[in-house]
N, C-alpha and C. Protein backbone atom coordinates (compact mmCIF):
# COMPACT_ATOMS: atom_id res chain seq x y z
N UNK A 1 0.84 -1.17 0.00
CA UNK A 1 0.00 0.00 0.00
C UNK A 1 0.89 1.24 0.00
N UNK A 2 0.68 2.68 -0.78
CA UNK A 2 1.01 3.30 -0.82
C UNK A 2 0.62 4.43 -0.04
N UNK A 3 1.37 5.29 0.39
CA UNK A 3 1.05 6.40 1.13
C UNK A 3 2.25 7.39 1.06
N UNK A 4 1.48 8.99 0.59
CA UNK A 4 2.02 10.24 0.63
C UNK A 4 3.32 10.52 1.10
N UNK A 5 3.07 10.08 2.64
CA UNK A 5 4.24 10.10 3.67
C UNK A 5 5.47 9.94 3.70
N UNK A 6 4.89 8.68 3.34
CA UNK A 6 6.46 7.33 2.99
C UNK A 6 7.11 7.60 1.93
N UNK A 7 5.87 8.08 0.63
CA UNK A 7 6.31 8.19 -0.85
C UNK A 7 6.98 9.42 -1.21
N UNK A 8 6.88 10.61 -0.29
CA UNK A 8 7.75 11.59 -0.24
C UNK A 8 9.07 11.40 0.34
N UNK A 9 9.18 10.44 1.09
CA UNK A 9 10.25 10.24 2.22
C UNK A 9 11.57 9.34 1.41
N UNK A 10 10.98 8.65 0.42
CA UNK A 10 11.17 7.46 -0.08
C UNK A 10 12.15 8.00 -1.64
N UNK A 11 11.32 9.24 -2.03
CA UNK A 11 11.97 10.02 -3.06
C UNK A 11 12.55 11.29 -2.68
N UNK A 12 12.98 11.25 -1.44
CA UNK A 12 14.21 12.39 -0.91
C UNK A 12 13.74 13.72 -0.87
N UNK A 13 12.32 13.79 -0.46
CA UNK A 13 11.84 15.47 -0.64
C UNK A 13 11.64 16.33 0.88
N UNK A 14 13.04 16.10 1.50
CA UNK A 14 13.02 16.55 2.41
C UNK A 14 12.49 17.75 3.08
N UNK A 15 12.89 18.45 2.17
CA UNK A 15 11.86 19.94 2.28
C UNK A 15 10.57 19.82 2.43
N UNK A 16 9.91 18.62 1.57
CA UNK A 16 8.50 18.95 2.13
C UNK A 16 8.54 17.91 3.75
N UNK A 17 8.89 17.31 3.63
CA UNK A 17 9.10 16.80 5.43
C UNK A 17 9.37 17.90 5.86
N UNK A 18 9.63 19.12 5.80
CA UNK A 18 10.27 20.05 6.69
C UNK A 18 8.67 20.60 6.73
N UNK A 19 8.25 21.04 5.63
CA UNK A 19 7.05 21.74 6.06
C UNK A 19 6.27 21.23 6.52
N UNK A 20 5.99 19.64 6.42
CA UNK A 20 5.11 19.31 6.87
C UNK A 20 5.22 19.28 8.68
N UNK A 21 6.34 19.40 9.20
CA UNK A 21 7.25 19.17 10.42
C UNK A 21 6.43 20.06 11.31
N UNK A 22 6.16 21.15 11.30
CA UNK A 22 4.95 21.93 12.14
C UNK A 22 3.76 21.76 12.44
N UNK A 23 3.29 21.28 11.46
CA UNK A 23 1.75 20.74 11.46
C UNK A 23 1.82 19.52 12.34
N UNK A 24 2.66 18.80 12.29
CA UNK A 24 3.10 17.13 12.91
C UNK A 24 3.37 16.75 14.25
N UNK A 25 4.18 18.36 14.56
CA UNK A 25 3.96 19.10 16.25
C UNK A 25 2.76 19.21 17.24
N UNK A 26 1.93 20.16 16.01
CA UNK A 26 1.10 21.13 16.51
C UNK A 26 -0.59 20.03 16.85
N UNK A 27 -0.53 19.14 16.08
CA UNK A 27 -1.62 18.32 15.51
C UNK A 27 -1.52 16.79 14.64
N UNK A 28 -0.72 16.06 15.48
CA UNK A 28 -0.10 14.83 14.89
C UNK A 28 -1.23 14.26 14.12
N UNK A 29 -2.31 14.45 14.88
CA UNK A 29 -3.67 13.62 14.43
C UNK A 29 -4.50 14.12 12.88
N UNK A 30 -4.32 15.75 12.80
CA UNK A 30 -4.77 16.11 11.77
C UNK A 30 -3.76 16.05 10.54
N UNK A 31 -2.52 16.02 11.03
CA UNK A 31 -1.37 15.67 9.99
C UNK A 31 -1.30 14.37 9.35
N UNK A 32 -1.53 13.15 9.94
CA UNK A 32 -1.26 11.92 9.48
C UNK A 32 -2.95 11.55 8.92
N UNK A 33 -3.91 12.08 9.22
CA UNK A 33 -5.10 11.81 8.32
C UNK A 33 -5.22 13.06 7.03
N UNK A 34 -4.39 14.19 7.24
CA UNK A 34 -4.38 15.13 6.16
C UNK A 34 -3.29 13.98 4.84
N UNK A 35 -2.98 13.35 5.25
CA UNK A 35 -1.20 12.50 4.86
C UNK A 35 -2.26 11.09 4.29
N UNK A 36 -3.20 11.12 4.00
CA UNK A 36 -4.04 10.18 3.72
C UNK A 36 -4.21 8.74 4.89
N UNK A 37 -3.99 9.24 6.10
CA UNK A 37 -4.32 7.75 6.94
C UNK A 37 -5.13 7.59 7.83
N UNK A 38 -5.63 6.12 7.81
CA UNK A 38 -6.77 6.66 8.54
C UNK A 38 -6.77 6.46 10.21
N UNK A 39 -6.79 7.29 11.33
CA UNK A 39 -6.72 7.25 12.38
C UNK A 39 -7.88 7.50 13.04
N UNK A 40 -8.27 6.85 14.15
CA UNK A 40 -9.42 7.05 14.75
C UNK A 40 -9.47 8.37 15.34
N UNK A 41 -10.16 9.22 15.96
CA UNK A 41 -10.20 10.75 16.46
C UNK A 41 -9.60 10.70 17.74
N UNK A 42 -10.16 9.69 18.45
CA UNK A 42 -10.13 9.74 19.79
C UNK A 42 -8.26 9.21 20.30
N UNK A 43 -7.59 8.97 19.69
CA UNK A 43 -6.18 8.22 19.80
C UNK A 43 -5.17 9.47 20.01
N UNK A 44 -4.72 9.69 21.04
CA UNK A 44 -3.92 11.19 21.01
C UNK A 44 -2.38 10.44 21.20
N UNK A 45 -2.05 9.59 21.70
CA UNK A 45 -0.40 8.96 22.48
C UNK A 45 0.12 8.09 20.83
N UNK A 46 1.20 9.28 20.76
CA UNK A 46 2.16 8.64 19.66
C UNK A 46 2.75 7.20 19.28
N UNK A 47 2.53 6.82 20.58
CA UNK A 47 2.88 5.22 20.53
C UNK A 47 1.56 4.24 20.01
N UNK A 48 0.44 4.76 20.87
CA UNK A 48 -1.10 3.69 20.18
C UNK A 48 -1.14 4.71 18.60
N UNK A 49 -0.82 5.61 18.27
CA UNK A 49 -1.14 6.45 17.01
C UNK A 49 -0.34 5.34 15.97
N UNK A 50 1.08 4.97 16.48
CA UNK A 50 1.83 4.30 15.71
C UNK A 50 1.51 2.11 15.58
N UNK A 51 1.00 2.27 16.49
CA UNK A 51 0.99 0.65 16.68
C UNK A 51 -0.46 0.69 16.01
N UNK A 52 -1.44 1.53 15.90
CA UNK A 52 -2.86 1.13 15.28
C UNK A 52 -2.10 1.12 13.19
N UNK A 53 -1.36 1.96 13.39
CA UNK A 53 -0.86 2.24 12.08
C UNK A 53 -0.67 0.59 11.16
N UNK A 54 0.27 0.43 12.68
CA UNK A 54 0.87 -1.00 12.03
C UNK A 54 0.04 -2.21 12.05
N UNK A 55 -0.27 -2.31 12.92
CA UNK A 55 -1.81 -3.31 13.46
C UNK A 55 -3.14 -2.95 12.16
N UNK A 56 -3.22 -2.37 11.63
CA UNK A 56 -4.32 -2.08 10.51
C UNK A 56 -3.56 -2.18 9.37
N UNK A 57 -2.17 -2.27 9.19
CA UNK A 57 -1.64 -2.51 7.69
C UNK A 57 -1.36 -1.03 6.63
N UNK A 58 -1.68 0.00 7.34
CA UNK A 58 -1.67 1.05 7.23
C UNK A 58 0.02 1.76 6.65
N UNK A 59 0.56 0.70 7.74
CA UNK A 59 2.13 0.78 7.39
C UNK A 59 2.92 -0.43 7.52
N UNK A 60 4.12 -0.83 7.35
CA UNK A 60 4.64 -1.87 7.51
C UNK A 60 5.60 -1.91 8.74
N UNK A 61 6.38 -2.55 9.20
CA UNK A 61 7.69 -2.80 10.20
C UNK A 61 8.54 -1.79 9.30
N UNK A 62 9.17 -2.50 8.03
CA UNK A 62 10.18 -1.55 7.58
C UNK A 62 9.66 -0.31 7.70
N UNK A 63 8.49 -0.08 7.25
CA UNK A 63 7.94 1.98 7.06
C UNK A 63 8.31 2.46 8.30
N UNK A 64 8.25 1.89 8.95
CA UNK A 64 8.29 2.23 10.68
C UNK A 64 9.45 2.75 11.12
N UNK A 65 10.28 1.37 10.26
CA UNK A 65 11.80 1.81 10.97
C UNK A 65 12.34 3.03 10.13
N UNK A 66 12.01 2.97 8.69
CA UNK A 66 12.62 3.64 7.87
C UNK A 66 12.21 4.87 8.56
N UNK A 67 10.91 5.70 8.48
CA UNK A 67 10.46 7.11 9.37
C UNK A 67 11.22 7.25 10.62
N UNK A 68 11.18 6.41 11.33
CA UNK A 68 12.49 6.46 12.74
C UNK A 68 13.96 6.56 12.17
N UNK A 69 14.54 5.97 11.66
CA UNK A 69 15.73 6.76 11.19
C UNK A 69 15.52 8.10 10.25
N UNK A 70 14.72 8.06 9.55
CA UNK A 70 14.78 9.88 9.13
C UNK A 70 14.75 10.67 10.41
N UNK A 71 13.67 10.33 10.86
CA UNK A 71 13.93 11.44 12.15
C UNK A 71 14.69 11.64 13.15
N UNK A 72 15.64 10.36 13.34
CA UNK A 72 16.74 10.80 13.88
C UNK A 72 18.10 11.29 13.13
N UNK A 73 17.85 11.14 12.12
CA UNK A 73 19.13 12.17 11.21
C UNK A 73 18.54 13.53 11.18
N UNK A 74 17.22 13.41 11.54
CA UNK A 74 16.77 14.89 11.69
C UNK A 74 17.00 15.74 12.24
N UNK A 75 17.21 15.26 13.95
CA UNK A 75 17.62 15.38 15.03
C UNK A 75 16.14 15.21 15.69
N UNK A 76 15.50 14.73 15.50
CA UNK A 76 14.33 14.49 16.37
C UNK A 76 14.10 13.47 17.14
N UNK A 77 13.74 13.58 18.52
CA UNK A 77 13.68 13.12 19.53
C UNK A 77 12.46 11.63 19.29
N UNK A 78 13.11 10.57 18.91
CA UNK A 78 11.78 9.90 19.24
C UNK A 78 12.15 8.65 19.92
């Protein structure tokens, strides 16, 4: 399955990871369903946000890891 996220991430468009990087702060929940995915409303903790991801097929193990190492070359804390 394809998704925005990954498929930007995947073809090196870092810049738009950058912009998207505020919104992702401010409103993880409206960012990753703006990003085409589907998350329930009520799910606010980054960890059940990420395990429903994977648990629904939404994303894979590798997508997972791959987004965790971008963001730590990012310098982001995760």
């Amino acid at each position: 399955m394809s998704n925005p996220l990954f498929d930007m991430m995947q073809n090196g468009l870092a810049g738009s990871i950058m912009q998207m990087l505020p919104g992702m702060k401010q409103n993880p929940l409206s960012a990753l369903q703006s990003a085409g995915f589907n998350v329930p409303n009520g799910l606010n903790d980054p960890k059940q946000i990420l395990q429903h991801l994977v648990q629904s097929g939404q994303i894979n193990q590798g997508q997972l890891d791959y987004a965790q190492q971008m963001a730590r070359m990012l310098g982001l804390k995760i």
